[in-house]
PDB file of N, CA and C in Angstrom:
ATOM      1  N   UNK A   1      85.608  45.225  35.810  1.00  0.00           N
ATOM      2  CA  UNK A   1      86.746  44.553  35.199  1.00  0.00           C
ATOM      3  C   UNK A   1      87.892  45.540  34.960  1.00  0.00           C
ATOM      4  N   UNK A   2      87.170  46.654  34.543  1.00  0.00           N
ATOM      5  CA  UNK A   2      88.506  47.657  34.334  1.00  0.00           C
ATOM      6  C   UNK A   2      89.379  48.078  35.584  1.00  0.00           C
ATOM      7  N   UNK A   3      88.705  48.263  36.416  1.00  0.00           N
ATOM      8  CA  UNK A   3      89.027  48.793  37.892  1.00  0.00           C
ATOM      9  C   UNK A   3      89.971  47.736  38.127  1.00  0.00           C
ATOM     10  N   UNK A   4      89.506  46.633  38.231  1.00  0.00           N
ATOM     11  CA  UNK A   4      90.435  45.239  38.535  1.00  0.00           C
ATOM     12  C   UNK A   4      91.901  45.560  37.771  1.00  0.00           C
ATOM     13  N   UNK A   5      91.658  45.722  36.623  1.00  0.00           N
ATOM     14  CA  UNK A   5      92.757  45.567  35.647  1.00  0.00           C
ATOM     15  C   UNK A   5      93.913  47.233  36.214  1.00  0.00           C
ATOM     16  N   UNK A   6      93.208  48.098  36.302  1.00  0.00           N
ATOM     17  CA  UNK A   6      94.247  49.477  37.059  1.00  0.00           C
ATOM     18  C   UNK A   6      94.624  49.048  38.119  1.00  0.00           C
ATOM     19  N   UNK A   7      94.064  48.737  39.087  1.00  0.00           N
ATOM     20  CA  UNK A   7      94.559  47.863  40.724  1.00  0.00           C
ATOM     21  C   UNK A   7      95.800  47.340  40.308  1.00  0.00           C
ATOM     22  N   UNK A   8      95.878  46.151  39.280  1.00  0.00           N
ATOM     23  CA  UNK A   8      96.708  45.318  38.994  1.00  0.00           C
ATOM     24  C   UNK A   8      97.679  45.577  38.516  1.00  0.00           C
ATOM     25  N   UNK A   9      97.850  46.631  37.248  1.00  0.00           N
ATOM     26  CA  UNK A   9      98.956  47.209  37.057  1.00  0.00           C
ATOM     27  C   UNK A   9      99.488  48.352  38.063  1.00  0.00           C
ATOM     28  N   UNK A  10      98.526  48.657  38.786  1.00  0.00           N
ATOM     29  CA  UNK A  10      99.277  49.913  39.454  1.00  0.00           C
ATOM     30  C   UNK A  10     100.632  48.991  40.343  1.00  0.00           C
ATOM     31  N   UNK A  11      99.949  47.583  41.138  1.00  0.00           N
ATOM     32  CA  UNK A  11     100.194  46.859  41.745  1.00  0.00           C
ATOM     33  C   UNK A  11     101.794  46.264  41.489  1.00  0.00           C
ATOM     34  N   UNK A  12     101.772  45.843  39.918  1.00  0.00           N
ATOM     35  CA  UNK A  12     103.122  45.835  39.727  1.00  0.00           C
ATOM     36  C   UNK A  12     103.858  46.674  39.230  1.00  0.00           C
ATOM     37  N   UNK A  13     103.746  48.148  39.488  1.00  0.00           N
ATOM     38  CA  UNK A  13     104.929  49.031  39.375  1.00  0.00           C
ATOM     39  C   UNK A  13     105.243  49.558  40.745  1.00  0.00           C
ATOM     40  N   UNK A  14     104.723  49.389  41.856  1.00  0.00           N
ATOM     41  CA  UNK A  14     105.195  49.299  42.929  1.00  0.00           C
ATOM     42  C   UNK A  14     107.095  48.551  42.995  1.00  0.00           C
ATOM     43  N   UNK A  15     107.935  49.208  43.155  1.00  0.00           N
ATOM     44  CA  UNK A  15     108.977  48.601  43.639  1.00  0.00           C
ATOM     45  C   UNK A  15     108.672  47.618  44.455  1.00  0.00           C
ATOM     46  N   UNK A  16     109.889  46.704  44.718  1.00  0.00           N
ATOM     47  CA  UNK A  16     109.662  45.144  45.352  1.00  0.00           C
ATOM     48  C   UNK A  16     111.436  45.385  46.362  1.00  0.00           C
ATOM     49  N   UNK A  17     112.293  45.988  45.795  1.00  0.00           N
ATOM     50  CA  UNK A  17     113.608  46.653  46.436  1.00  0.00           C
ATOM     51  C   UNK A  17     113.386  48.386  46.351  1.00  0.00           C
ATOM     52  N   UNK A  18     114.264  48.510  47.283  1.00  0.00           N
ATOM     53  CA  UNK A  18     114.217  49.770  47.705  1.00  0.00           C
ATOM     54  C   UNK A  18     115.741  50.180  48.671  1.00  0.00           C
ATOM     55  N   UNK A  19     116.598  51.735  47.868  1.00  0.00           N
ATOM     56  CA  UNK A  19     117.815  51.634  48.840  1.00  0.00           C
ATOM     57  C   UNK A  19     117.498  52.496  49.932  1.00  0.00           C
ATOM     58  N   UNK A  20     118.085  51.836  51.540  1.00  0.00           N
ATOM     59  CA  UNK A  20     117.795  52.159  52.562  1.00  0.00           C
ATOM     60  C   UNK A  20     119.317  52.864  52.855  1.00  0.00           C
ATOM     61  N   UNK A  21     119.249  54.178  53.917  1.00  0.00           N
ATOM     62  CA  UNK A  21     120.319  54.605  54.488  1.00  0.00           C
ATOM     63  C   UNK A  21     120.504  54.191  55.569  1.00  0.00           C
ATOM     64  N   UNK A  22     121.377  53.548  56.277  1.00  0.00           N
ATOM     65  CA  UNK A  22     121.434  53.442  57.491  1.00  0.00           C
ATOM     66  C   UNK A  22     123.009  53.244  58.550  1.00  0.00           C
ATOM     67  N   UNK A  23     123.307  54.226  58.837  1.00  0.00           N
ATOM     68  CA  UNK A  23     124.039  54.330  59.872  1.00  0.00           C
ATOM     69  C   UNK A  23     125.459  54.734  58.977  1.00  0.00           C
ATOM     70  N   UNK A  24     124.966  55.633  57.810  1.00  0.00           N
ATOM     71  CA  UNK A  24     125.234  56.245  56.668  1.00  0.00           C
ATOM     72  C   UNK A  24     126.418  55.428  56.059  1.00  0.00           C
ATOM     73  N   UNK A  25     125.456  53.875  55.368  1.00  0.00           N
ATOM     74  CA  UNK A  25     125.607  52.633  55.079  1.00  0.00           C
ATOM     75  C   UNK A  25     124.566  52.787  54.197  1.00  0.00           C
ATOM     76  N   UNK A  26     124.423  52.603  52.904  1.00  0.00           N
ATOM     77  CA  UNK A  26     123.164  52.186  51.590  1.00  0.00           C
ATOM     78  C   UNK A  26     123.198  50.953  51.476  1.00  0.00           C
ATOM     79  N   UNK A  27     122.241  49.933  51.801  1.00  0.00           N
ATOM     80  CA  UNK A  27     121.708  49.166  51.514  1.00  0.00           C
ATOM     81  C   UNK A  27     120.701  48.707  50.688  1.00  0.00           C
ATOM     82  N   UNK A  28     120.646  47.990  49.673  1.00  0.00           N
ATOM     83  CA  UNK A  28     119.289  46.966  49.374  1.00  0.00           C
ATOM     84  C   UNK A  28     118.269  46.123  49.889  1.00  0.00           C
ATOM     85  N   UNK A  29     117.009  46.597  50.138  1.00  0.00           N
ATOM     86  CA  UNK A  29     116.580  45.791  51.022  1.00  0.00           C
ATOM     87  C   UNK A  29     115.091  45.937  50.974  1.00  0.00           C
ATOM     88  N   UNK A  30     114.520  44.729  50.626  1.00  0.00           N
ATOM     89  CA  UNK A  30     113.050  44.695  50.214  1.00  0.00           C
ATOM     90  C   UNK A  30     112.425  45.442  50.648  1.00  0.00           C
ATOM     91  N   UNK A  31     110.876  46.357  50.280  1.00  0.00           N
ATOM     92  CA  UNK A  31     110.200  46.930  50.496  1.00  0.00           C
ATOM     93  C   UNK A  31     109.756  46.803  51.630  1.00  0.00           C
ATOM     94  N   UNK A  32     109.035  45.297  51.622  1.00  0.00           N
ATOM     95  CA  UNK A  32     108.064  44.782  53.101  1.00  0.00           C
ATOM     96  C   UNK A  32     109.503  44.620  54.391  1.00  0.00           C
ATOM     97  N   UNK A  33     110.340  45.317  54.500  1.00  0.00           N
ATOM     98  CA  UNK A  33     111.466  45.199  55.787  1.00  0.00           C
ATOM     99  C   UNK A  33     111.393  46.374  55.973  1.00  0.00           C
ATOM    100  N   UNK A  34     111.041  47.639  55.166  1.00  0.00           N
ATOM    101  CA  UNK A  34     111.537  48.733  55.898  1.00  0.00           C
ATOM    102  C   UNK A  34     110.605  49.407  57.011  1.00  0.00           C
ATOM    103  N   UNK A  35     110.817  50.042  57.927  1.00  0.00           N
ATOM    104  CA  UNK A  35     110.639  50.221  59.489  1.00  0.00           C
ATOM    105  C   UNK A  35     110.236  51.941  59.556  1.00  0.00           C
ATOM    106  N   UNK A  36     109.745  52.187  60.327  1.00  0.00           N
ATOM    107  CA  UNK A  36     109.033  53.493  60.721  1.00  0.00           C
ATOM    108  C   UNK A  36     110.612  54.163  61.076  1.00  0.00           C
ATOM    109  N   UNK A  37     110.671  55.553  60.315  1.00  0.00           N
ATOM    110  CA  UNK A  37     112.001  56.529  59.743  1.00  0.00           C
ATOM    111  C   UNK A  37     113.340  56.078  60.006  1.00  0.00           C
ATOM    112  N   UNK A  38     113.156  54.651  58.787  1.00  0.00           N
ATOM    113  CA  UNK A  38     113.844  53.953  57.491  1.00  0.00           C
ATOM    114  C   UNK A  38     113.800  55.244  56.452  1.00  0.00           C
ATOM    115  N   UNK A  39     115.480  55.663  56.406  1.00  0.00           N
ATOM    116  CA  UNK A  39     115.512  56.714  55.317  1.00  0.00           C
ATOM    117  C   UNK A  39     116.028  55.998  53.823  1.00  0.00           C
ATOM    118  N   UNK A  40     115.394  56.351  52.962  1.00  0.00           N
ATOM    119  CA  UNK A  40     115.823  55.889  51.284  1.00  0.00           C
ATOM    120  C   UNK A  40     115.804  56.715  50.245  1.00  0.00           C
ATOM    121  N   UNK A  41     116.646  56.207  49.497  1.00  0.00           N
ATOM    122  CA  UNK A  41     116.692  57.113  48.410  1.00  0.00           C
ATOM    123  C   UNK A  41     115.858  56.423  47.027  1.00  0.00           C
ATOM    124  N   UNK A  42     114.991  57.451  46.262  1.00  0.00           N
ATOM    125  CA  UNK A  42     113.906  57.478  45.348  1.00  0.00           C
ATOM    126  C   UNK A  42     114.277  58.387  44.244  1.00  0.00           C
ATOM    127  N   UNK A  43     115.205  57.621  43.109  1.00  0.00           N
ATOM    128  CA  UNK A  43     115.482  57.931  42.502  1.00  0.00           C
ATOM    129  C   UNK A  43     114.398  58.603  41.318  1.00  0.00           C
ATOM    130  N   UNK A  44     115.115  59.657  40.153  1.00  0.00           N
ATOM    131  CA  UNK A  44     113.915  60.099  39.417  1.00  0.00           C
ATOM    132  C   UNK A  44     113.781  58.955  38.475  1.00  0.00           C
ATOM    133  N   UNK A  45     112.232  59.016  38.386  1.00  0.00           N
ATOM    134  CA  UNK A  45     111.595  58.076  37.421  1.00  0.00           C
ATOM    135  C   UNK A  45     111.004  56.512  38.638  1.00  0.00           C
ATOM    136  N   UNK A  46     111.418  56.661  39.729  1.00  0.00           N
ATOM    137  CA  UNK A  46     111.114  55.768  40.788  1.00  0.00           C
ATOM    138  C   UNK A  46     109.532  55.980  41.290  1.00  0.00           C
ATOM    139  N   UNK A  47     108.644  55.075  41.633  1.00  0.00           N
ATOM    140  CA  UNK A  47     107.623  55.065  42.296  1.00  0.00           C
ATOM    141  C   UNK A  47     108.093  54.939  43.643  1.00  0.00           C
ATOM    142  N   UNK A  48     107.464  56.204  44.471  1.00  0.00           N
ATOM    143  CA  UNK A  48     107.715  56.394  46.066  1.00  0.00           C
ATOM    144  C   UNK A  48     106.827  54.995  46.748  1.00  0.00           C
ATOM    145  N   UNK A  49     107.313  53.685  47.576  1.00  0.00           N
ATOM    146  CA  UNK A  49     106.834  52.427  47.866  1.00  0.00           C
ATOM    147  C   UNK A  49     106.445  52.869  49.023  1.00  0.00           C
ATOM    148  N   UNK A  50     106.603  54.111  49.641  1.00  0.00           N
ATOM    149  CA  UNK A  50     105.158  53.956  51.333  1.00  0.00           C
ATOM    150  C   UNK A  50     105.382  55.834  51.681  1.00  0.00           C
ATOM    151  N   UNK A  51     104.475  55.253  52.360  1.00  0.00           N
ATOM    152  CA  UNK A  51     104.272  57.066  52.483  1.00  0.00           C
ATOM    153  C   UNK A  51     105.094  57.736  53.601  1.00  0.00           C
ATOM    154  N   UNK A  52     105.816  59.130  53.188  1.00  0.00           N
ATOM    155  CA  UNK A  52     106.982  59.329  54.136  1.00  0.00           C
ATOM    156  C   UNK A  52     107.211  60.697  54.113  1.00  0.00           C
ATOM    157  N   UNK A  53     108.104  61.613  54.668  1.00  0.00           N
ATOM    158  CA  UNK A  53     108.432  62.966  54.460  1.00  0.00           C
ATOM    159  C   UNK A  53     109.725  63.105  54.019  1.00  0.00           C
ATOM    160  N   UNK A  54     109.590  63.873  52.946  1.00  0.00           N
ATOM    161  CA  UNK A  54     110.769  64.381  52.231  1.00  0.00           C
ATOM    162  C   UNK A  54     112.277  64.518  53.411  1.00  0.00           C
ATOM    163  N   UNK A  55     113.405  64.474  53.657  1.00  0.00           N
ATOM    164  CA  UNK A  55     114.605  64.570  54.692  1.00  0.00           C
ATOM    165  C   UNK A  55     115.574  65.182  54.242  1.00  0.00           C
ATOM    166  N   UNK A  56     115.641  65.141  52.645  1.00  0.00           N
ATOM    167  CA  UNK A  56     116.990  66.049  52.215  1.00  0.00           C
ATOM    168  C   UNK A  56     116.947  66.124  50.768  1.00  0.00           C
ATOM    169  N   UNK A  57     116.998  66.987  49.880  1.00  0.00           N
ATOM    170  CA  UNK A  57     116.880  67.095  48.899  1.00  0.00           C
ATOM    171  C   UNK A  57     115.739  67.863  48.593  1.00  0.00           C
ATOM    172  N   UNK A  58     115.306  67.808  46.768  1.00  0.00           N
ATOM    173  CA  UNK A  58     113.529  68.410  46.642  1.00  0.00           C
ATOM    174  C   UNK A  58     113.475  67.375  45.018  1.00  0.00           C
ATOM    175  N   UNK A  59     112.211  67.492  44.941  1.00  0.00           N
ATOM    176  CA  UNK A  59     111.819  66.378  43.834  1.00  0.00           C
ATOM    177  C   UNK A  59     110.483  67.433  43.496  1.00  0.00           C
ATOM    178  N   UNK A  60     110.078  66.860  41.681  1.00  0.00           N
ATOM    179  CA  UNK A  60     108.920  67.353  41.491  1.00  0.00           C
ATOM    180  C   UNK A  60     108.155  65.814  41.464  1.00  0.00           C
ATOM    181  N   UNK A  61     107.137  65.479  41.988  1.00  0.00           N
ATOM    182  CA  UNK A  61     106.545  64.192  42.250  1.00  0.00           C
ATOM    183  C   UNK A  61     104.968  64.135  41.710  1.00  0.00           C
ATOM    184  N   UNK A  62     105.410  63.815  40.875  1.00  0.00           N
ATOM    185  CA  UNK A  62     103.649  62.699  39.610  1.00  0.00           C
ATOM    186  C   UNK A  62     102.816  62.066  40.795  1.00  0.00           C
ATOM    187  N   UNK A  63     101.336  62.717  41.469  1.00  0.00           N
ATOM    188  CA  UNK A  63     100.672  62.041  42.339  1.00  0.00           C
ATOM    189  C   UNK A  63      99.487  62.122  41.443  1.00  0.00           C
ATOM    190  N   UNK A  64      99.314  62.032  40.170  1.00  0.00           N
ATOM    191  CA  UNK A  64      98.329  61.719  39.453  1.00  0.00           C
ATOM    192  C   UNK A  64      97.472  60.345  39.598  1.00  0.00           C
ATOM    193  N   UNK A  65      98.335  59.439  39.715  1.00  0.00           N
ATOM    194  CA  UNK A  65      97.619  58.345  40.449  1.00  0.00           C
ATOM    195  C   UNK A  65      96.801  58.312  41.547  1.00  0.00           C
ATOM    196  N   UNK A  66      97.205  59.529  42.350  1.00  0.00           N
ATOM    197  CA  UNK A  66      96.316  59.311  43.758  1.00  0.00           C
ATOM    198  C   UNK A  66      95.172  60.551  44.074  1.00  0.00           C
ATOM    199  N   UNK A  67      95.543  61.776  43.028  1.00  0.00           N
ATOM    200  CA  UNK A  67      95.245  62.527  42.991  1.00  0.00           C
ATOM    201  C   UNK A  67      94.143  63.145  41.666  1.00  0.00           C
ATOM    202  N   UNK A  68      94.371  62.816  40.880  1.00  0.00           N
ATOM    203  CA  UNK A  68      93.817  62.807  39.264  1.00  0.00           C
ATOM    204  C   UNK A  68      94.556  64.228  38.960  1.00  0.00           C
ATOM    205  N   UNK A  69      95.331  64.819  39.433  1.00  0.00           N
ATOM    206  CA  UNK A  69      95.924  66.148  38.838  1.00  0.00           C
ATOM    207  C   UNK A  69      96.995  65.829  38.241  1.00  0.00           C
ATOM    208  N   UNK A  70      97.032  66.384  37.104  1.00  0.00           N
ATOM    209  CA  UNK A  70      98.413  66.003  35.809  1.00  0.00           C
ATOM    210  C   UNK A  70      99.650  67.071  36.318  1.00  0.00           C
ATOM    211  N   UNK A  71      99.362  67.764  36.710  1.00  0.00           N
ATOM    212  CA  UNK A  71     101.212  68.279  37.146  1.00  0.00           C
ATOM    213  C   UNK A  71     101.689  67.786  38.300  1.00  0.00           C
ATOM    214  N   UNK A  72     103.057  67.960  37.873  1.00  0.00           N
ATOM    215  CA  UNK A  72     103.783  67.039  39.381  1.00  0.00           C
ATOM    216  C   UNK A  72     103.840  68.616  40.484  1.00  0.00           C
ATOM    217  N   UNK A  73     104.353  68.122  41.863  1.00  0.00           N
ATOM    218  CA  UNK A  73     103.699  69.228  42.278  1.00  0.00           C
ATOM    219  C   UNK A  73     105.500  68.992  43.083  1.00  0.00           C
ATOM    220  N   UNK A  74     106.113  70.166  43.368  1.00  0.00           N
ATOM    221  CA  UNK A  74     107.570  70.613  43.641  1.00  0.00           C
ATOM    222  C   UNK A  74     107.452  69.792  45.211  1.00  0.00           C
ATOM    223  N   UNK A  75     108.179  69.111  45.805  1.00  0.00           N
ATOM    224  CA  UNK A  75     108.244  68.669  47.619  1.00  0.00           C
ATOM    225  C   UNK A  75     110.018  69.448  47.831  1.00  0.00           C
ATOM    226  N   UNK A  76     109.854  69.630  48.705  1.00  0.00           N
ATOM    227  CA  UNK A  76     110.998  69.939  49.448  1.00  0.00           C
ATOM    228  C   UNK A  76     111.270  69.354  51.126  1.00  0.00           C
ATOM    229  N   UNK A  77     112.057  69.260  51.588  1.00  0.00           N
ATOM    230  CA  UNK A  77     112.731  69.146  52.910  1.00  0.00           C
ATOM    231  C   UNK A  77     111.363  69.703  54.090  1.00  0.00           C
ATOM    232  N   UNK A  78     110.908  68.497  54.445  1.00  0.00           N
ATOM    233  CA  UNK A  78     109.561  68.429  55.248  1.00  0.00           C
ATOM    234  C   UNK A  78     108.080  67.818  54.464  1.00  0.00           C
ATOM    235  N   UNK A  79     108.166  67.772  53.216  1.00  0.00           N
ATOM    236  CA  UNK A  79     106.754  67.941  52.700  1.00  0.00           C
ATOM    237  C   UNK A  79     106.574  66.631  52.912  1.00  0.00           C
ATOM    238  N   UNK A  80     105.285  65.962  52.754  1.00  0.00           N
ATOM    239  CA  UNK A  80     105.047  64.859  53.105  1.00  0.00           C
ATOM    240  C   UNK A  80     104.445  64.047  51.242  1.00  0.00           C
ATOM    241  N   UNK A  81     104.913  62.663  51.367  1.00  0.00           N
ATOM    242  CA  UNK A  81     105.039  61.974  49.651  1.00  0.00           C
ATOM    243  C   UNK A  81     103.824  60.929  49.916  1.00  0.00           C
ATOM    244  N   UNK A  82     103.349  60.679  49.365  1.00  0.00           N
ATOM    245  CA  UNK A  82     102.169  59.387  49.080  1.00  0.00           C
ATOM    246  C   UNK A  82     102.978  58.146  48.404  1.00  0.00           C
ATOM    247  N   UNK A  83     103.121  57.001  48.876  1.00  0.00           N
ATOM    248  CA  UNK A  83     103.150  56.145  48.099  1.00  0.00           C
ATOM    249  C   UNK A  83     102.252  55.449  46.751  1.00  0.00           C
ATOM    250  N   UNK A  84     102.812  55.690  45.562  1.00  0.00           N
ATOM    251  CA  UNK A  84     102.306  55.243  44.589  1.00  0.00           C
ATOM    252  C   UNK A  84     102.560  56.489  43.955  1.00  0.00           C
ATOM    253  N   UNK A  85     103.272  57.600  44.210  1.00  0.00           N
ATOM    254  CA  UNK A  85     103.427  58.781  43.379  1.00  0.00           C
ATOM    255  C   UNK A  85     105.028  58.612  43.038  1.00  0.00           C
ATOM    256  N   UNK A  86     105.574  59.174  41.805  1.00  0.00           N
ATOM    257  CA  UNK A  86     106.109  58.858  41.082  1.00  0.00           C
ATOM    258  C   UNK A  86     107.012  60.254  41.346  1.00  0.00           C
ATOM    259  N   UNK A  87     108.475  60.283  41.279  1.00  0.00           N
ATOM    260  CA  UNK A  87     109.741  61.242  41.371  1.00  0.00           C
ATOM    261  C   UNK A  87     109.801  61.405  39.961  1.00  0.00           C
ATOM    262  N   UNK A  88     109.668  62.074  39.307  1.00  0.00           N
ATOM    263  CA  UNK A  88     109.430  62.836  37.937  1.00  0.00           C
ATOM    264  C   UNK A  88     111.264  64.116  38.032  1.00  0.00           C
ATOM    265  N   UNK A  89     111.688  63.802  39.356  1.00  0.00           N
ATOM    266  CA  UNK A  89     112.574  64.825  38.829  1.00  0.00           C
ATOM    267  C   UNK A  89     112.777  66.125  39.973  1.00  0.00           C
TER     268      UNK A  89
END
């Protein structure tokens, strides 16, 4: 039952929108539309919605959810993000 109940909330903090770059044009545009290197921006305090590689910038990113480790761990320009981990900054 408990397991059920973490699934479920993890489930709705998943973003449902997400801003896409394209053709260096920002758009809004649901999660389930975006396309294999669909670039977006993941603001801090944002849950990362699919799994992707960092393109410009650096973030420290909360993968405690996927990981059980409590520090966020630094990404930079190449590193690769898990969806369901969290931009902390």
């Amino acid at each position: 039952h408990r397991s059920n109940f973490a699934i479920n909330q993890m489930s709705q903090q998943q973003p449902i929108w997400i801003t896409r770059i394209k053709d260096e044009i920002t758009e809004t545009v649901a999660v389930s539309k975006l396309l294999i290197n669909d670039h977006i921006i993941v603001n801090k305090g944002m849950t990362i919605p699919v799994d992707g590689v960092v393109s410009d910038a650096f973030a420290s990113v909360n993968e405690s959810l996927l990981t059980g480790e409590s520090m966020p761990k630094f990404k930079a320009k190449g590193d690769t993000v898990a969806a369901g981990s969290v931009n902390v900054g």
